[in-house]
Protein backbone atom coordinates (compact mmCIF):
# COMPACT_ATOMS: atom_id res chain seq x y z
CA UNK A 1 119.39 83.20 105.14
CA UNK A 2 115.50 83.51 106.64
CA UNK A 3 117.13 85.79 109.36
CA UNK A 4 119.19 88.31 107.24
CA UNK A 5 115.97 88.62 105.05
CA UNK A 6 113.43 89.47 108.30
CA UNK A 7 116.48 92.02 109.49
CA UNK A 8 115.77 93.53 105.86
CA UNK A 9 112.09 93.46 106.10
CA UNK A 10 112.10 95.43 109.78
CA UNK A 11 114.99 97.63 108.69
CA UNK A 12 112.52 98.48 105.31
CA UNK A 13 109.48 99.08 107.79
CA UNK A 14 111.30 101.50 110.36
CA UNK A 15 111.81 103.83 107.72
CA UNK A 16 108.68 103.52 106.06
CA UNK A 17 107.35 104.28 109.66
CA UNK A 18 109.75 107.02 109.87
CA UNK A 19 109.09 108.61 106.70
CA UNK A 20 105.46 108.59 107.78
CA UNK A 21 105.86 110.33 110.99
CA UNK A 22 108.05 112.97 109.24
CA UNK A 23 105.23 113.44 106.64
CA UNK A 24 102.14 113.42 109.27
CA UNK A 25 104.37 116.03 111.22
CA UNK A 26 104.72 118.48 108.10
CA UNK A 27 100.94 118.29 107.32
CA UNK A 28 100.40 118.97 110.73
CA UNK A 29 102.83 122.00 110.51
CA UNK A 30 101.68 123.37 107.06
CA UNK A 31 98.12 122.75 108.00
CA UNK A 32 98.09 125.82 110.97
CA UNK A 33 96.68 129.16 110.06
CA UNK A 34 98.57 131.69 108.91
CA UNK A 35 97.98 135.30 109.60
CA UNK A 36 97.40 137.21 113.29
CA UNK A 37 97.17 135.37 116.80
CA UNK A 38 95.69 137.86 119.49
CA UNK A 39 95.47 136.58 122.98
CA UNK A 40 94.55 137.91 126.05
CA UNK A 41 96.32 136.98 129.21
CA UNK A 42 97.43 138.07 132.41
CA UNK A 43 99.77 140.33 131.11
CA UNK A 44 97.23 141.92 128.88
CA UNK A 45 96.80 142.17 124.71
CA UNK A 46 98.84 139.66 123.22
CA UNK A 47 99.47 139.94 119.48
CA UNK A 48 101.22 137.75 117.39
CA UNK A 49 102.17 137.23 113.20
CA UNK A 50 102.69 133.96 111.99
């Protein structure tokens, strides 16, 4: 019985781990500006909407 409940208590952290990551990786996402990105490279003016 110990081992089927320490298979439920890993199975219970990989997805809170998971569901972390997923989270972090949204913020991360929603956090960029929005608006105009202008760049200039070696081909020129570079301008972008996001």
């Amino acid at each position: 019985m110990p081992a089927s409940r320490n298979l439920l208590v890993a199975i219970v952290v990989v997805l809170v781990a998971g569901l972390a990551v997923t989270g972090y990786a949204l913020y991360q996402e929603k956090k960029q500006p929005e608006g105009v990105e202008i760049s200039v490279g070696k081909n020129g003016l570079s301008i972008k909407e996001k």
